[in-house]
Protein backbone atom coordinates (compact mmCIF):
# COMPACT_ATOMS: atom_id res chain seq x y z
CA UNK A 1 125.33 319.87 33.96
CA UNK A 2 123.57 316.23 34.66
CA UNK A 3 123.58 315.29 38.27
CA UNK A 4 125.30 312.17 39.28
CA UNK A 5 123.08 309.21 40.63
CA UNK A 6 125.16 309.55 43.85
CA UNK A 7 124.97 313.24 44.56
CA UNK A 8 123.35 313.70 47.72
CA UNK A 9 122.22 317.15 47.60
CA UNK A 10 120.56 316.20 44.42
CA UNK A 11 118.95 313.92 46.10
CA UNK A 12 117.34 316.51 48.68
CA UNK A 13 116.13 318.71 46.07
CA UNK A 14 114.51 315.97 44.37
CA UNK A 15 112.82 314.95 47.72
CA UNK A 16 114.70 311.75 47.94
CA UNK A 17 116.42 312.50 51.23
CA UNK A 18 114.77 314.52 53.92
CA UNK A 19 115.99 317.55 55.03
CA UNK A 20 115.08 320.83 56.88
CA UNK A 21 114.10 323.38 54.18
CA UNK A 22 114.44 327.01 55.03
CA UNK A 23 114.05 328.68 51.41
CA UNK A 24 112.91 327.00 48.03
CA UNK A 25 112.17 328.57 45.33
CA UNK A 26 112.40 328.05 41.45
CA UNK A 27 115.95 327.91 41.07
CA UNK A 28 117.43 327.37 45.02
CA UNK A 29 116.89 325.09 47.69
CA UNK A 30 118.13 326.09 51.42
CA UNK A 31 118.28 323.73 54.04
CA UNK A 32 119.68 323.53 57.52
CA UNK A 33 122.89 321.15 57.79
CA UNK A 34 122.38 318.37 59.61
CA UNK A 35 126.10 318.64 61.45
CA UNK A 36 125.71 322.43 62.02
CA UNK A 37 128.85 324.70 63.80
CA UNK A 38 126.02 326.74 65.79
CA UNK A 39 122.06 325.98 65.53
CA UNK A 40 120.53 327.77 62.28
CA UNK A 41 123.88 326.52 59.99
CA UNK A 42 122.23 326.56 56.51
CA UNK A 43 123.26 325.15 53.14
CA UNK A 44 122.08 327.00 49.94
CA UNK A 45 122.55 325.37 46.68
CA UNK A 46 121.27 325.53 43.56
CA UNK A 47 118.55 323.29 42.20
CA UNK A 48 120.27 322.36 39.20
CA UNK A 49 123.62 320.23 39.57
CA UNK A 50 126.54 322.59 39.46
CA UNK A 51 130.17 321.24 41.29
CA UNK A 52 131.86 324.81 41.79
CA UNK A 53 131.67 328.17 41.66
CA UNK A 54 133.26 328.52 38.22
CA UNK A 55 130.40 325.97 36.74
CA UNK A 56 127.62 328.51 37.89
CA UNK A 57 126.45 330.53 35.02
CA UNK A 58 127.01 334.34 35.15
CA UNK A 59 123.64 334.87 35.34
CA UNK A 60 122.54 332.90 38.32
CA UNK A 61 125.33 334.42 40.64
CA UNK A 62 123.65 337.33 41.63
CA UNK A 63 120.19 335.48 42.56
CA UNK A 64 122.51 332.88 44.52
CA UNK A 65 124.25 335.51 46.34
CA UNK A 66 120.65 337.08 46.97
CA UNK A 67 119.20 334.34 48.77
CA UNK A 68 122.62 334.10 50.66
CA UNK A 69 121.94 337.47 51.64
CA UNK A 70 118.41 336.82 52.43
CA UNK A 71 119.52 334.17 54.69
CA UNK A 72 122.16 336.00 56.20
CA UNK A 73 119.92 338.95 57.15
CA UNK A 74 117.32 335.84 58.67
CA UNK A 75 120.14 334.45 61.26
CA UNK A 76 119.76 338.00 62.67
CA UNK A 77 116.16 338.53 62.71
CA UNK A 78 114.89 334.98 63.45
CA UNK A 79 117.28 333.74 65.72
CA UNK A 80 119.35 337.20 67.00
CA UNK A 81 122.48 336.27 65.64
CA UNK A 82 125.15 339.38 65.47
CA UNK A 83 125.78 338.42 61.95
CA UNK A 84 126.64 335.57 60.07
CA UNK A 85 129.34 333.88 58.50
CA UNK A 86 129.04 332.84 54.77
CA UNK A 87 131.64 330.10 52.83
CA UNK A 88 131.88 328.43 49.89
CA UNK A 89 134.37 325.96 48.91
CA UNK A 90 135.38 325.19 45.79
CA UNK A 91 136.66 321.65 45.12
CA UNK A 92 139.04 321.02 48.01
CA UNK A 93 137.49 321.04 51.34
CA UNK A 94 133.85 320.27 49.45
CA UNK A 95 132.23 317.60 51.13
CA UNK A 96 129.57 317.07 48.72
CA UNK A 97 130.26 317.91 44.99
CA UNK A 98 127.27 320.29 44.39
CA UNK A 99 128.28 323.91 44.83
CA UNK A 100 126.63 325.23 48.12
CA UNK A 101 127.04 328.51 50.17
CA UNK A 102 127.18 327.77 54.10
CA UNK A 103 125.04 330.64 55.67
CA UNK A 104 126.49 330.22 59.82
CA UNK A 105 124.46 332.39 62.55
CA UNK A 106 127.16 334.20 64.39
CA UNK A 107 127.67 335.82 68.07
CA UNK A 108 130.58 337.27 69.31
CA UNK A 109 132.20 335.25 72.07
CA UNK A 110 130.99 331.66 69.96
CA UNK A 111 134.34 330.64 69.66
CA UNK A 112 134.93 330.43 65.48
CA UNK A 113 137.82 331.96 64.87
CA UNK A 114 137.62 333.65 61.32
CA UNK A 115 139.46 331.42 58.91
CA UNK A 116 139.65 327.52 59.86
CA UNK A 117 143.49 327.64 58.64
CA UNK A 118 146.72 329.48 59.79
CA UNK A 119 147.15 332.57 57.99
CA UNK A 120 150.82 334.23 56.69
CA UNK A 121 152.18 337.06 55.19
CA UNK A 122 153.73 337.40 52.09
CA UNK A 123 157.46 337.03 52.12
CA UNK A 124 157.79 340.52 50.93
CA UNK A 125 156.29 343.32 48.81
CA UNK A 126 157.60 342.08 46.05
CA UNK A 127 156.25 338.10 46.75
CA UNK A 128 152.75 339.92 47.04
CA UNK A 129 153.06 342.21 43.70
CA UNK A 130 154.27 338.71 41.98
CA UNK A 131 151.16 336.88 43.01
CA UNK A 132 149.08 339.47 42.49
CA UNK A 133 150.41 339.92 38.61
CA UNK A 134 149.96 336.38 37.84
CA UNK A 135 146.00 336.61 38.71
CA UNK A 136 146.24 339.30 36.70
CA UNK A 137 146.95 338.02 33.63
CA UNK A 138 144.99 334.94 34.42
CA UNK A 139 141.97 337.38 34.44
CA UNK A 140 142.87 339.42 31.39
CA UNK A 141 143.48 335.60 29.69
CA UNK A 142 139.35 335.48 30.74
């Protein structure tokens, strides 16, 4: 996919706009985001222009999800974080239009509560088994 002139993480792979790198490699560029929830808040993306998830060829989803890992085990080793919490968004709620994993150093007590949205349950069983058939199919459609 060709990169917009205006996208800004573009931009700070190519070098154009400074940023904090953690990890860069061949394919991935890490970098600490400069309006972090806790200290250590890093943004993974890819160095080639991909928008979402679904854009990401098959093949470079396991060595994205690598380096998220990678990162994830560094918030606890490099700056004794309990864990970490990692998010991607996928068109709504993406503040920049380059796909990008959020890697967040966690500790218990820091205040983020899990999801950032008010959760529900299903109406009933039936609701759930409804839902659940239509991603089925959507999957089997491929």
């Amino acid at each position: 996919m060709t990169a917009p002139r205006s996208c800004t993480f573009c931009a700070i792979v190519a070098g154009e706009i400074p940023a904090t790198r953690v990890l860069e490699d061949d394919g991935y560029v890490a970098f600490l985001d400069v309006r972090p929830l806790f200290p250590g808040h890093t943004l993974l993306v890819p160095r080639n222009h991909v928008e979402v998830l679904t854009d990401l060829p098959a093949a470079d989803v396991g060595p994205l999800f690598e380096r998220a890992q990678a990162l994830a085990g560094a918030m606890e080793a490099g700056l004794g974080a309990r864990g970490s919490f990692v998010a991607l968004n996928n068109r709504v709620s993406q503040s920049v239009p380059h796909l990008h994993v959020h890697v967040v150093p966690r500790t218990k007590g820091d205040g983020l509560r899990g999801f950032f949205w008010p959760r529900q349950r299903y109406a009933s069983d039936d609701e759930a088994e409804d839902v659940a058939e239509r991603l089925r199919s959507a999957l089997a459609a491929g």
